[in-house]
PDB file of N, CA and C in Angstrom:
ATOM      1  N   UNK A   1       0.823  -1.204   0.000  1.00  0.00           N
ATOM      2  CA  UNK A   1       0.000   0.000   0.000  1.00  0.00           C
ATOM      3  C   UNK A   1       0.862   1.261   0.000  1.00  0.00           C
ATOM      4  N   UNK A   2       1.841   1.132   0.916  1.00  0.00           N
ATOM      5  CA  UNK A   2       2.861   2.319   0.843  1.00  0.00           C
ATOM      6  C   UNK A   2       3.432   2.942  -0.667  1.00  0.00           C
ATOM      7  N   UNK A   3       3.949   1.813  -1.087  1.00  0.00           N
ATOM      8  CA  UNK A   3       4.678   1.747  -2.672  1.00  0.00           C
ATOM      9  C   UNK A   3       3.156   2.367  -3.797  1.00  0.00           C
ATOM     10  N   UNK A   4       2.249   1.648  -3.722  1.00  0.00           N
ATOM     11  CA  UNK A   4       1.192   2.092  -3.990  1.00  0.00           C
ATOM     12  C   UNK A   4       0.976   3.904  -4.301  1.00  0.00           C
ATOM     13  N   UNK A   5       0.422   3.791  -2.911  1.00  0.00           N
ATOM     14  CA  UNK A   5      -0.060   5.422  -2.423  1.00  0.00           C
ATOM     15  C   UNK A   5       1.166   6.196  -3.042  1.00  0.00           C
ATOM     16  N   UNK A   6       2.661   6.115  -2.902  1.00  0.00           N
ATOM     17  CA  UNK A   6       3.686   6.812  -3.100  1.00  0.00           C
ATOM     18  C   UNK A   6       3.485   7.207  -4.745  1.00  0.00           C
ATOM     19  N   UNK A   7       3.302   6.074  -5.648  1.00  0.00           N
ATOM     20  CA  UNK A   7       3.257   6.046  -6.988  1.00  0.00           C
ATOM     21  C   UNK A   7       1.941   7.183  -7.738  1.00  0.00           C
ATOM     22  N   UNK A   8       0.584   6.837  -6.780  1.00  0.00           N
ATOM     23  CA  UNK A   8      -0.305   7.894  -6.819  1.00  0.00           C
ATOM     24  C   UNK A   8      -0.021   8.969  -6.339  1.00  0.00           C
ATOM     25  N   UNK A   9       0.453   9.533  -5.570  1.00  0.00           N
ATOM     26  CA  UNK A   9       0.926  11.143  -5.180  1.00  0.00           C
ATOM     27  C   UNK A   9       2.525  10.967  -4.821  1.00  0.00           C
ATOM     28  N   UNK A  10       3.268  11.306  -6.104  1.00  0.00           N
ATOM     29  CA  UNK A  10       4.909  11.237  -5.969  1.00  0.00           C
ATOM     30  C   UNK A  10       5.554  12.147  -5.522  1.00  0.00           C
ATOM     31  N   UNK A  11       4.499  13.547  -5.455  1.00  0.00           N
ATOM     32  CA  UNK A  11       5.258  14.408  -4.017  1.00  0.00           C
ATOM     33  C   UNK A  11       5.077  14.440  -2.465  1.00  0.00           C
ATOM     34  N   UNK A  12       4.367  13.140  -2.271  1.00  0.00           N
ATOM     35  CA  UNK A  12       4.078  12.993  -0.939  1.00  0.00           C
ATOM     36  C   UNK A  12       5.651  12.219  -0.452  1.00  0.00           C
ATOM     37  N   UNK A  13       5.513  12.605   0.907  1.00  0.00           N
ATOM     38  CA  UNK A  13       6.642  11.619   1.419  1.00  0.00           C
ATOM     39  C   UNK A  13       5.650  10.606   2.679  1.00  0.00           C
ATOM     40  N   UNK A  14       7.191   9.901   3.305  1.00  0.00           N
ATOM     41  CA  UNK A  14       6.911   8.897   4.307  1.00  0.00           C
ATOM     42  C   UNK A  14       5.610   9.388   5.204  1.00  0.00           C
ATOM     43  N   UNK A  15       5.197  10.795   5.588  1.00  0.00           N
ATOM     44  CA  UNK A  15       5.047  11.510   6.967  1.00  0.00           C
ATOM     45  C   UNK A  15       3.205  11.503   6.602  1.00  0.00           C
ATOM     46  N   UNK A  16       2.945  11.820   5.088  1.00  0.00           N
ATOM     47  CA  UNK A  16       1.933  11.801   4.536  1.00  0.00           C
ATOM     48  C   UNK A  16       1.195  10.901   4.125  1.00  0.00           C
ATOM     49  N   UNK A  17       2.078  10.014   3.246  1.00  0.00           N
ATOM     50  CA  UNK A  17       1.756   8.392   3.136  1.00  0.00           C
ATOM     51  C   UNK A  17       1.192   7.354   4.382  1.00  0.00           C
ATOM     52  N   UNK A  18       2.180   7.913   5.616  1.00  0.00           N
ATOM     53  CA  UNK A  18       1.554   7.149   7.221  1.00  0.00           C
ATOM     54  C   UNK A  18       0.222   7.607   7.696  1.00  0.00           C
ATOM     55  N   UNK A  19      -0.282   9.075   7.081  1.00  0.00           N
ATOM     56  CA  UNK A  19      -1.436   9.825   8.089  1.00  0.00           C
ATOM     57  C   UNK A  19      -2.661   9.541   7.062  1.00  0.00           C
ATOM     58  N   UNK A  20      -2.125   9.420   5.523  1.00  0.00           N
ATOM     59  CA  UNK A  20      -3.587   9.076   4.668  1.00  0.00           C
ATOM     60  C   UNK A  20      -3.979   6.990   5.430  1.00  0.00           C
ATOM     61  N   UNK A  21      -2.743   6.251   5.667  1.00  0.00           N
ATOM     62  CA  UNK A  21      -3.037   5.565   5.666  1.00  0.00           C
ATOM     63  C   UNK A  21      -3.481   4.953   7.258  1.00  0.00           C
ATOM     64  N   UNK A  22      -3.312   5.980   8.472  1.00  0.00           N
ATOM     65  CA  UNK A  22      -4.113   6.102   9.009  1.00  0.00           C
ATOM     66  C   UNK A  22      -5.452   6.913   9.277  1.00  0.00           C
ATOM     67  N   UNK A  23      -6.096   6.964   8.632  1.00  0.00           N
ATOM     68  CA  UNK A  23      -7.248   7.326   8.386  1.00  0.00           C
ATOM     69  C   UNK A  23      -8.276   6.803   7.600  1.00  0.00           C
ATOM     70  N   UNK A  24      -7.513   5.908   6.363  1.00  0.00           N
ATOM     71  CA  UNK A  24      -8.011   4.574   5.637  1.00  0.00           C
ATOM     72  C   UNK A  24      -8.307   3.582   6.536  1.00  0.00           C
ATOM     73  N   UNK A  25      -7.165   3.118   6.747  1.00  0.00           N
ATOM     74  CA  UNK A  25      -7.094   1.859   7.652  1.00  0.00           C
ATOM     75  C   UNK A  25      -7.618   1.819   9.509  1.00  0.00           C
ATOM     76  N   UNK A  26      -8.071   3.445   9.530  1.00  0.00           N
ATOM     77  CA  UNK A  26      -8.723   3.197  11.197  1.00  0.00           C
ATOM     78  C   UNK A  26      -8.528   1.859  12.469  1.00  0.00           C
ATOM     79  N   UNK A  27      -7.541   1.445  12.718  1.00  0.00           N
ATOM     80  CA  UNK A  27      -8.051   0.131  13.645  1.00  0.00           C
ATOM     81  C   UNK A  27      -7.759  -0.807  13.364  1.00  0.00           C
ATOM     82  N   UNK A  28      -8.288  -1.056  11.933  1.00  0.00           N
ATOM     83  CA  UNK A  28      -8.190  -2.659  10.890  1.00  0.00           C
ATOM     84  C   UNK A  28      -6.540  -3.151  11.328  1.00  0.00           C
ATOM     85  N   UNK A  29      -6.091  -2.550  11.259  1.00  0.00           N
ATOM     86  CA  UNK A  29      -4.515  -3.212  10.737  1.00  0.00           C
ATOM     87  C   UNK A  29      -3.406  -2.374  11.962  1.00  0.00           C
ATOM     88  N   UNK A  30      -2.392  -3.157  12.616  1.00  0.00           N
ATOM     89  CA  UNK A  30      -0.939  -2.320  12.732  1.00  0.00           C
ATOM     90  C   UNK A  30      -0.771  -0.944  11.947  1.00  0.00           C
ATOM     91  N   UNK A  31      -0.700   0.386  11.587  1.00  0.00           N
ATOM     92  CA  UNK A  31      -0.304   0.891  10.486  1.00  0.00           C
ATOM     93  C   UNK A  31       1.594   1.460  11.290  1.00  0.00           C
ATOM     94  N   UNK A  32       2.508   1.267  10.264  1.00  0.00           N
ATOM     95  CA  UNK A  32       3.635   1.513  10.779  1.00  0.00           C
ATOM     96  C   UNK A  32       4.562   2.625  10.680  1.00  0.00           C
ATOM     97  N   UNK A  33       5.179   3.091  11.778  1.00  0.00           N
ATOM     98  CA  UNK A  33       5.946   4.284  11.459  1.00  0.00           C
ATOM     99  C   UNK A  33       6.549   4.994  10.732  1.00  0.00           C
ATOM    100  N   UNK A  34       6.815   6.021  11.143  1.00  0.00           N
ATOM    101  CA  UNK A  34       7.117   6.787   9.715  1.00  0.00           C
ATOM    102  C   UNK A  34       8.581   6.459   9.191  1.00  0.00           C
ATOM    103  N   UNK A  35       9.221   5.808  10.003  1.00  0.00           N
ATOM    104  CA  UNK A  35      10.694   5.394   9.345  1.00  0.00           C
ATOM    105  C   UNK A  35      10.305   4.084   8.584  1.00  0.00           C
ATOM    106  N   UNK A  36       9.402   3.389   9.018  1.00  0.00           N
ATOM    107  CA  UNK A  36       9.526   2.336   8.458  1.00  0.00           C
ATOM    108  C   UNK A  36       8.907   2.515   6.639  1.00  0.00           C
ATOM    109  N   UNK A  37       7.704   3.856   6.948  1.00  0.00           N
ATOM    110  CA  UNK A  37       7.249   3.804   5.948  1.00  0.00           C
ATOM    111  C   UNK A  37       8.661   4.495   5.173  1.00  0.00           C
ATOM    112  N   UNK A  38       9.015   5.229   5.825  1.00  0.00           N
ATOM    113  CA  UNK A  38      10.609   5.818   5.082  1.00  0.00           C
ATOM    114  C   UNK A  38      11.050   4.454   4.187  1.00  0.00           C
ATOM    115  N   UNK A  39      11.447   3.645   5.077  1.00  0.00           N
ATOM    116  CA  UNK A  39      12.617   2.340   4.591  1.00  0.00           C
ATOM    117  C   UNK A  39      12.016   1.695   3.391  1.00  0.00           C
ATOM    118  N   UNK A  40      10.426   1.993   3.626  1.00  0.00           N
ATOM    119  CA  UNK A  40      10.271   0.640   2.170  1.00  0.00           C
ATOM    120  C   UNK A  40       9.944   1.193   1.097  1.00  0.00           C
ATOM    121  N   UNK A  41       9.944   2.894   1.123  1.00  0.00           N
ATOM    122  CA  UNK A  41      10.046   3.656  -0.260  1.00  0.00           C
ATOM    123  C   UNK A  41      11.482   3.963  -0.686  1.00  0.00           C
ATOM    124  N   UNK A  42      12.592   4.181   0.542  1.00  0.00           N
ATOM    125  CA  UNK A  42      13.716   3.683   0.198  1.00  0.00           C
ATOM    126  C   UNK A  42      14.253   2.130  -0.862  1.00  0.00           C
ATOM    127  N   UNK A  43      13.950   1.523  -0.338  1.00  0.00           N
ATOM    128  CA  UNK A  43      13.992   0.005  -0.916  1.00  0.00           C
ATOM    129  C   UNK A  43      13.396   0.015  -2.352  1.00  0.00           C
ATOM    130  N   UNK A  44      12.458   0.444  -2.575  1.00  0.00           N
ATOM    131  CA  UNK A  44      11.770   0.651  -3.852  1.00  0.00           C
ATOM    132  C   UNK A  44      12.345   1.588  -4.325  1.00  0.00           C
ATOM    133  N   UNK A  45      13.592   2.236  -4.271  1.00  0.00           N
ATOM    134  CA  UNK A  45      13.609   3.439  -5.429  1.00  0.00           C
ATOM    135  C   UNK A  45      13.078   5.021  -5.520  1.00  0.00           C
ATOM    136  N   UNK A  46      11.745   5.214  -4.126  1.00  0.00           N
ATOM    137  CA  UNK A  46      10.917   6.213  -4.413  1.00  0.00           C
ATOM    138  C   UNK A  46      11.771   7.318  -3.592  1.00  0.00           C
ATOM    139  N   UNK A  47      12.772   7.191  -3.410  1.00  0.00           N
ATOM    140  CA  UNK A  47      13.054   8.402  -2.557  1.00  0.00           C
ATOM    141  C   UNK A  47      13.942   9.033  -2.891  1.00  0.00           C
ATOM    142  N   UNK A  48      14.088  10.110  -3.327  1.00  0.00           N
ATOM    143  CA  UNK A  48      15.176  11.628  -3.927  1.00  0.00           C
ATOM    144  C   UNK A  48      15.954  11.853  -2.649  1.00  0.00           C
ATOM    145  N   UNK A  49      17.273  11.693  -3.070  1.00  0.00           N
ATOM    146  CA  UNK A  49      18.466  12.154  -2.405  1.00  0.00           C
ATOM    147  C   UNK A  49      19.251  12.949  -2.834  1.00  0.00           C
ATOM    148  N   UNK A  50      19.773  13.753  -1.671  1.00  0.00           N
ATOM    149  CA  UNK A  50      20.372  15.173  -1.970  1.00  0.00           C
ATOM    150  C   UNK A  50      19.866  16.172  -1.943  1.00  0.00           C
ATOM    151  N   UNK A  51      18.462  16.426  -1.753  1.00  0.00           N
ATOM    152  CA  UNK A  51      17.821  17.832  -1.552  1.00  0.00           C
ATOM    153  C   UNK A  51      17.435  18.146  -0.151  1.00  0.00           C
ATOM    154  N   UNK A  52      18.635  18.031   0.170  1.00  0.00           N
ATOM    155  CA  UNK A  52      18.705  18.564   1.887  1.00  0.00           C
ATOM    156  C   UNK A  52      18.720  20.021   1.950  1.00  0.00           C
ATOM    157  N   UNK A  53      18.191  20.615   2.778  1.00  0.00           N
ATOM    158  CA  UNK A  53      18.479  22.072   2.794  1.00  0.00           C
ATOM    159  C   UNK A  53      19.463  23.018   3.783  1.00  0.00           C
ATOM    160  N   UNK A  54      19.918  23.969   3.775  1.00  0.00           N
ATOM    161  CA  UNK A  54      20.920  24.190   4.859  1.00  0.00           C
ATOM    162  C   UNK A  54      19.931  25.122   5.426  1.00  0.00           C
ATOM    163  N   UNK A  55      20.294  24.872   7.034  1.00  0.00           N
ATOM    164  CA  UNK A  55      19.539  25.614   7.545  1.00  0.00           C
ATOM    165  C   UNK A  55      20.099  27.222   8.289  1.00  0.00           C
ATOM    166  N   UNK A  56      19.708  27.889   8.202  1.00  0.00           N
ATOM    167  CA  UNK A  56      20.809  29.664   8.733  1.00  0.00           C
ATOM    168  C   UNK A  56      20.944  29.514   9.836  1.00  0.00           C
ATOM    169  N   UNK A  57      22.269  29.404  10.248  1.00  0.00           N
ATOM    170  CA  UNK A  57      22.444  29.782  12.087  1.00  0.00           C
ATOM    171  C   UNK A  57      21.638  30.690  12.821  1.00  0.00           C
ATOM    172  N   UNK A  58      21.425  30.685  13.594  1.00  0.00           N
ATOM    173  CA  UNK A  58      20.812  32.119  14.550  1.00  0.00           C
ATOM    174  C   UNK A  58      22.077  32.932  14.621  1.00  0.00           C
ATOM    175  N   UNK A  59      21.744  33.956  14.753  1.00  0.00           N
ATOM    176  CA  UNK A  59      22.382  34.822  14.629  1.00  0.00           C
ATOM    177  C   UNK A  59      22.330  35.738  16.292  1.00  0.00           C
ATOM    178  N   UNK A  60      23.638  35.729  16.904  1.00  0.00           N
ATOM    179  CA  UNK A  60      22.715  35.939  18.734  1.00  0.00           C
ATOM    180  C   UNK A  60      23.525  37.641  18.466  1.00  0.00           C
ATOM    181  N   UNK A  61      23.389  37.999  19.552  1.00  0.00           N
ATOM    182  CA  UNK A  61      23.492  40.165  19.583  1.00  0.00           C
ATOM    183  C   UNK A  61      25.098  39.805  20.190  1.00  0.00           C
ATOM    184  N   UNK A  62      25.514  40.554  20.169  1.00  0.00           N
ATOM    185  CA  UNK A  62      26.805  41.073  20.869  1.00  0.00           C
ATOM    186  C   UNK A  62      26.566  41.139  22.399  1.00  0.00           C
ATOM    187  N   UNK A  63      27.776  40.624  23.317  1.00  0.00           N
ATOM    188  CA  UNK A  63      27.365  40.954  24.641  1.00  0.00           C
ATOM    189  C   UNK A  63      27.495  42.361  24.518  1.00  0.00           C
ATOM    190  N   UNK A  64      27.121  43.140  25.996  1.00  0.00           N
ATOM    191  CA  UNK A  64      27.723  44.377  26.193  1.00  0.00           C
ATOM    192  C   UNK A  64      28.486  44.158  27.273  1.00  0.00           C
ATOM    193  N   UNK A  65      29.121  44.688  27.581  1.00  0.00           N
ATOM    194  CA  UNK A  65      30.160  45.205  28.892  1.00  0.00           C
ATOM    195  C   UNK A  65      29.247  46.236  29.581  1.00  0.00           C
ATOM    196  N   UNK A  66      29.455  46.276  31.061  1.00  0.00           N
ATOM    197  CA  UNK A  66      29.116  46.911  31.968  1.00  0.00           C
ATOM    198  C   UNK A  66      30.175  47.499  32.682  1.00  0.00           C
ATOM    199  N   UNK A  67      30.178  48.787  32.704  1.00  0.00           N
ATOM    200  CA  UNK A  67      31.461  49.268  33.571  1.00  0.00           C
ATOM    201  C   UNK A  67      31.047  49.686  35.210  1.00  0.00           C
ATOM    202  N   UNK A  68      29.790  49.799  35.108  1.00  0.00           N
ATOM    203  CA  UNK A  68      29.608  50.317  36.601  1.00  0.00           C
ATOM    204  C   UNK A  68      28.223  49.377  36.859  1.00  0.00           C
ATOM    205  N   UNK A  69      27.838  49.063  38.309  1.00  0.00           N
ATOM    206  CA  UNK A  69      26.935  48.747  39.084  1.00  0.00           C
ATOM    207  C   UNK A  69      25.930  48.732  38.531  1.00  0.00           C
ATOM    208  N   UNK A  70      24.417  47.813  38.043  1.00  0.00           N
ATOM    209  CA  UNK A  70      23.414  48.385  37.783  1.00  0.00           C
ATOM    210  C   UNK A  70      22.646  48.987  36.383  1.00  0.00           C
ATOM    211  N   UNK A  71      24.225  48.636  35.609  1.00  0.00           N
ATOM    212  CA  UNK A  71      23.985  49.527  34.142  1.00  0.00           C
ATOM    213  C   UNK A  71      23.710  48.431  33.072  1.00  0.00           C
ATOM    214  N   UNK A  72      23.801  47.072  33.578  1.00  0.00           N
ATOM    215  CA  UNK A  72      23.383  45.770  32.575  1.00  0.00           C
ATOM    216  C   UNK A  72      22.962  44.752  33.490  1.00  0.00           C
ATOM    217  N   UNK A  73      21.325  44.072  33.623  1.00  0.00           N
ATOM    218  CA  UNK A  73      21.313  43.115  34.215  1.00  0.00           C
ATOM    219  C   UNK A  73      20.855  42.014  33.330  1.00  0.00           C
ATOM    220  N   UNK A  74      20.936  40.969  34.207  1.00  0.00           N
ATOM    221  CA  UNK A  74      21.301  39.474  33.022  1.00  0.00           C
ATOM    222  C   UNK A  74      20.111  38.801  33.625  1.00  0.00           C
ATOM    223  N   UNK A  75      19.163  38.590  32.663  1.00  0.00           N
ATOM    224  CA  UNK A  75      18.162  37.583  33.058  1.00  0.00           C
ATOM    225  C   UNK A  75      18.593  35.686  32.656  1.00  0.00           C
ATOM    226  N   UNK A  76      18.098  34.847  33.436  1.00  0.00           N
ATOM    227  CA  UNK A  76      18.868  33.618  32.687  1.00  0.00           C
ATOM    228  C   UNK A  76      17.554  32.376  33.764  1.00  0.00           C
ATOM    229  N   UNK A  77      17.075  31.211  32.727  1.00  0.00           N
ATOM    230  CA  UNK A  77      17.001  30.246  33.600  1.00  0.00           C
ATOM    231  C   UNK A  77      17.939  29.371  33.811  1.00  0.00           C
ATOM    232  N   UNK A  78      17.916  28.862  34.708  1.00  0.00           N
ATOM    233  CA  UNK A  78      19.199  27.605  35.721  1.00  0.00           C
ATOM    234  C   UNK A  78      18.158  26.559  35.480  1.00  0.00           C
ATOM    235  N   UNK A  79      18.115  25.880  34.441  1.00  0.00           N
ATOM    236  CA  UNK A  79      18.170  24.856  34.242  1.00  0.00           C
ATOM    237  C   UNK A  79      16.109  24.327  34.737  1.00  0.00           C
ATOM    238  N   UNK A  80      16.170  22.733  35.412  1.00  0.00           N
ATOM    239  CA  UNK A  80      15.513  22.939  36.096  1.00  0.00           C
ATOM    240  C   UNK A  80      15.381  21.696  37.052  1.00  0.00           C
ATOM    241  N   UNK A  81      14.240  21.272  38.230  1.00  0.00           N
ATOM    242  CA  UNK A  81      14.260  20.196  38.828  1.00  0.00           C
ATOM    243  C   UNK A  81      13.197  19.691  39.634  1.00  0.00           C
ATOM    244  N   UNK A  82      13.153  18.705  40.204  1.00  0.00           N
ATOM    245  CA  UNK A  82      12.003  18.222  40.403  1.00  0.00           C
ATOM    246  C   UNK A  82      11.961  18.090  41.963  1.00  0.00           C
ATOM    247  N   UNK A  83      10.773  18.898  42.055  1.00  0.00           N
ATOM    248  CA  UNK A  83      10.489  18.962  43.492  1.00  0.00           C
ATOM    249  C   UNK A  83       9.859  17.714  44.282  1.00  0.00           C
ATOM    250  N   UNK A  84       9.546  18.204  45.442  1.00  0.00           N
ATOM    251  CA  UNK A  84       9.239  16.564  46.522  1.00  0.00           C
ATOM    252  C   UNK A  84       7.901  16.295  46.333  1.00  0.00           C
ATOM    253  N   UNK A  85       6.993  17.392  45.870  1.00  0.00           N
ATOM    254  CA  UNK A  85       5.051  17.216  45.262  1.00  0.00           C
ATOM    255  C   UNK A  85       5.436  16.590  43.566  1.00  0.00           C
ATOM    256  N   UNK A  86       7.192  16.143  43.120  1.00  0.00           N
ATOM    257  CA  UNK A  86       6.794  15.648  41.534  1.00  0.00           C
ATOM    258  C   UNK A  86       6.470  16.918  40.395  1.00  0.00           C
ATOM    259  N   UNK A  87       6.518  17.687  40.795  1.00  0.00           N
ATOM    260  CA  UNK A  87       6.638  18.839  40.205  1.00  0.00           C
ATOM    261  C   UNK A  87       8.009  19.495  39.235  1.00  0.00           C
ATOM    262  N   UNK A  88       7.841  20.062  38.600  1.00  0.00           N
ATOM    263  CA  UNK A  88       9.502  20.537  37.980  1.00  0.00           C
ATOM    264  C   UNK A  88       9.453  22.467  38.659  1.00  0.00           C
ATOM    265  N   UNK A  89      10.614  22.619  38.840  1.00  0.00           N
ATOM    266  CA  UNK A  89      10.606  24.215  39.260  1.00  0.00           C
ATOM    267  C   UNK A  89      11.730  24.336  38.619  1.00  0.00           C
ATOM    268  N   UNK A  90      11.452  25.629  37.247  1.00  0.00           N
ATOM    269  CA  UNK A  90      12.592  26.184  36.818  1.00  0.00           C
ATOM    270  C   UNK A  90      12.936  27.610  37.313  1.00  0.00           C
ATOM    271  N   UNK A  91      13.972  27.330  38.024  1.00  0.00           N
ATOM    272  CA  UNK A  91      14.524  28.789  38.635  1.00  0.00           C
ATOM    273  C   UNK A  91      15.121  29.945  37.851  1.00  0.00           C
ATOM    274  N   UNK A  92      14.790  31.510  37.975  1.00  0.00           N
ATOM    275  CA  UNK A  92      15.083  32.401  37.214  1.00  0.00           C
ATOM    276  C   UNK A  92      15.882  33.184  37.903  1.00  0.00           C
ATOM    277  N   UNK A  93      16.699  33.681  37.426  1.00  0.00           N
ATOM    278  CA  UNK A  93      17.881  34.455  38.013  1.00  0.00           C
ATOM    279  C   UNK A  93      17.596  35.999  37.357  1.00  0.00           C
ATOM    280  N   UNK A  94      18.196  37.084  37.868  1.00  0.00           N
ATOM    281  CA  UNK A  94      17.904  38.159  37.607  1.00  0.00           C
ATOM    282  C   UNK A  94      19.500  38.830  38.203  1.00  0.00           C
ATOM    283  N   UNK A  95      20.689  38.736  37.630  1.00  0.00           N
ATOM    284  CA  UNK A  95      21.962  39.179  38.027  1.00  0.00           C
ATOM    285  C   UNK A  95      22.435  40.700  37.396  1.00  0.00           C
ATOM    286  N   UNK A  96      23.096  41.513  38.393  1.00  0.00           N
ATOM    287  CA  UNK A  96      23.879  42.894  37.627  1.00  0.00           C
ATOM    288  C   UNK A  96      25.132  42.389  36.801  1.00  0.00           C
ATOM    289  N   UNK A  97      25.533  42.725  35.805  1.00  0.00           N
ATOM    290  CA  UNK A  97      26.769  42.391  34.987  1.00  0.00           C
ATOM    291  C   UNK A  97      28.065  42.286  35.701  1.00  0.00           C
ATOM    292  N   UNK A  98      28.073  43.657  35.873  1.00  0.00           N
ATOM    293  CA  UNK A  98      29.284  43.727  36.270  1.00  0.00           C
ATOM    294  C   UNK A  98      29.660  43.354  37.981  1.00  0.00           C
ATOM    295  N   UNK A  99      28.686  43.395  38.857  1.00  0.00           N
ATOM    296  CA  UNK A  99      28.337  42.956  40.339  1.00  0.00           C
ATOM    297  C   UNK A  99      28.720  42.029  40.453  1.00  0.00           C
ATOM    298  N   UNK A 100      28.021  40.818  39.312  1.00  0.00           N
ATOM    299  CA  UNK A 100      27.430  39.597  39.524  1.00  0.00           C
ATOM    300  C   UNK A 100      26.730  39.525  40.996  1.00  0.00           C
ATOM    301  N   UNK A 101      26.342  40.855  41.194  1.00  0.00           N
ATOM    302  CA  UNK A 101      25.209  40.291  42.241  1.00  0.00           C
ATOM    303  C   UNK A 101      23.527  39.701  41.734  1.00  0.00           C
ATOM    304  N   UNK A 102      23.337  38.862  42.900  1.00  0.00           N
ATOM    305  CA  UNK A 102      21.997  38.367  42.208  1.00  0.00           C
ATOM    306  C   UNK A 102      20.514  39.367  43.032  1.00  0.00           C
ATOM    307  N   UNK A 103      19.970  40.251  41.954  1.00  0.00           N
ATOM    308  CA  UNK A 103      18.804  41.030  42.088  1.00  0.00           C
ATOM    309  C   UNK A 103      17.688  39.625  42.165  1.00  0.00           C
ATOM    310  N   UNK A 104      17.492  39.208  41.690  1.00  0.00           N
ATOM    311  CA  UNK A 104      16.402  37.875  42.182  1.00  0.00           C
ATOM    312  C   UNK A 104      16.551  37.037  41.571  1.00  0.00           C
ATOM    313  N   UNK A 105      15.649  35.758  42.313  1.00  0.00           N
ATOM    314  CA  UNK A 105      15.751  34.150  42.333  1.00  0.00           C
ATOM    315  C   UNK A 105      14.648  33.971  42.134  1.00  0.00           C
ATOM    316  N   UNK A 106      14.007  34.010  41.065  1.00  0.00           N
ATOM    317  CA  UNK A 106      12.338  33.013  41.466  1.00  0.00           C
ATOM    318  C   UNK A 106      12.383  31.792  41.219  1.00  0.00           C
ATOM    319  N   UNK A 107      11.294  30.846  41.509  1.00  0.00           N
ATOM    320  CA  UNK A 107      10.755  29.645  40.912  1.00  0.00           C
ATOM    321  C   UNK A 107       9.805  29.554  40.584  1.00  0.00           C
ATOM    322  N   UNK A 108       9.971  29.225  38.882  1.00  0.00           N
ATOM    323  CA  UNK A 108       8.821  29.399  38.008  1.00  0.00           C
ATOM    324  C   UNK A 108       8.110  27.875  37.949  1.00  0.00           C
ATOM    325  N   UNK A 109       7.012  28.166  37.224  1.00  0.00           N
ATOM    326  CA  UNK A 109       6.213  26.645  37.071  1.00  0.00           C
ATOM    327  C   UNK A 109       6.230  26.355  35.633  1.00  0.00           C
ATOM    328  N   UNK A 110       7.015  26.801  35.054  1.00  0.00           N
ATOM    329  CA  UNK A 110       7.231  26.811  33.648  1.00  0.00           C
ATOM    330  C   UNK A 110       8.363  27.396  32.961  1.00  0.00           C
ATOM    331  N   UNK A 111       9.536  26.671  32.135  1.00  0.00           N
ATOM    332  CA  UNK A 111      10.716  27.345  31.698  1.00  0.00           C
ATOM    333  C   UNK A 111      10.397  28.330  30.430  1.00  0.00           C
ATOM    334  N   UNK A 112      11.389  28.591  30.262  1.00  0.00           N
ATOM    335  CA  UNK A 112      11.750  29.863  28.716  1.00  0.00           C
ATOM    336  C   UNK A 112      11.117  29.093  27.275  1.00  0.00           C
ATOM    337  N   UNK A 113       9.998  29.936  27.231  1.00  0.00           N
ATOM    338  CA  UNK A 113       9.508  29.755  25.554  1.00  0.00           C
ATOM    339  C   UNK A 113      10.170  29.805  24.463  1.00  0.00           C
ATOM    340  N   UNK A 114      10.532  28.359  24.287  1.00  0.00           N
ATOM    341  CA  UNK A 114      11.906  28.005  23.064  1.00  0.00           C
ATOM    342  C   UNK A 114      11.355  28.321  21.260  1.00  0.00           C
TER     343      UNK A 114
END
């Protein structure tokens, strides 16, 4: 069915071929992953190699330097961990640059929106 479906829509890939054929097959059958559906259009021939794309670095700002007290502070999360209720607490820091003193510590219930 894979080899099939692939031959009827030849710009579909593995990812598309797995979701038409769960939605055909509802229940009836195992339907199998998307690598696998990868491997057996591999095996058959159906799959174009080499049109990988490069992807652009991020591009991050320049630090600044702080020469005096107060004039750059550094927000940052520390990571995170799991409390004794099973919970995760990611802690936020709030530091002066040049101090490295720490202006605040919270604990959040949720880390940095990636």
């Amino acid at each position: 069915m894979i080899v099939r479906l692939k031959r009827e829509k030849p710009h579909w890939g593995a990812r598309k071929i797995r979701e038409l054929l769960v939605r055909r097959l509802a229940g009836d059958v195992r339907i199998p992953a998307k690598s696998t559906a990868q491997a057996v259009l591999d095996r058959h021939g159906l799959v174009k190699r080499g049109r990988r794309r490069r992807r652009k670095k991020a591009q991050g700002t320049a630090l600044s330097d702080a020469t005096a007290p107060n004039q750059l502070w550094c927000a940052d999360f520390k990571g995170e961990f799991k409390l004794g209720n099973r919970q995760y607490c990611y802690p936020l820091t709030v530091t002066g640059q040049a101090s490295r003193f720490v202006l605040l510590c919270e604990a959040r219930e949720s880390g940095p929106a990636i």
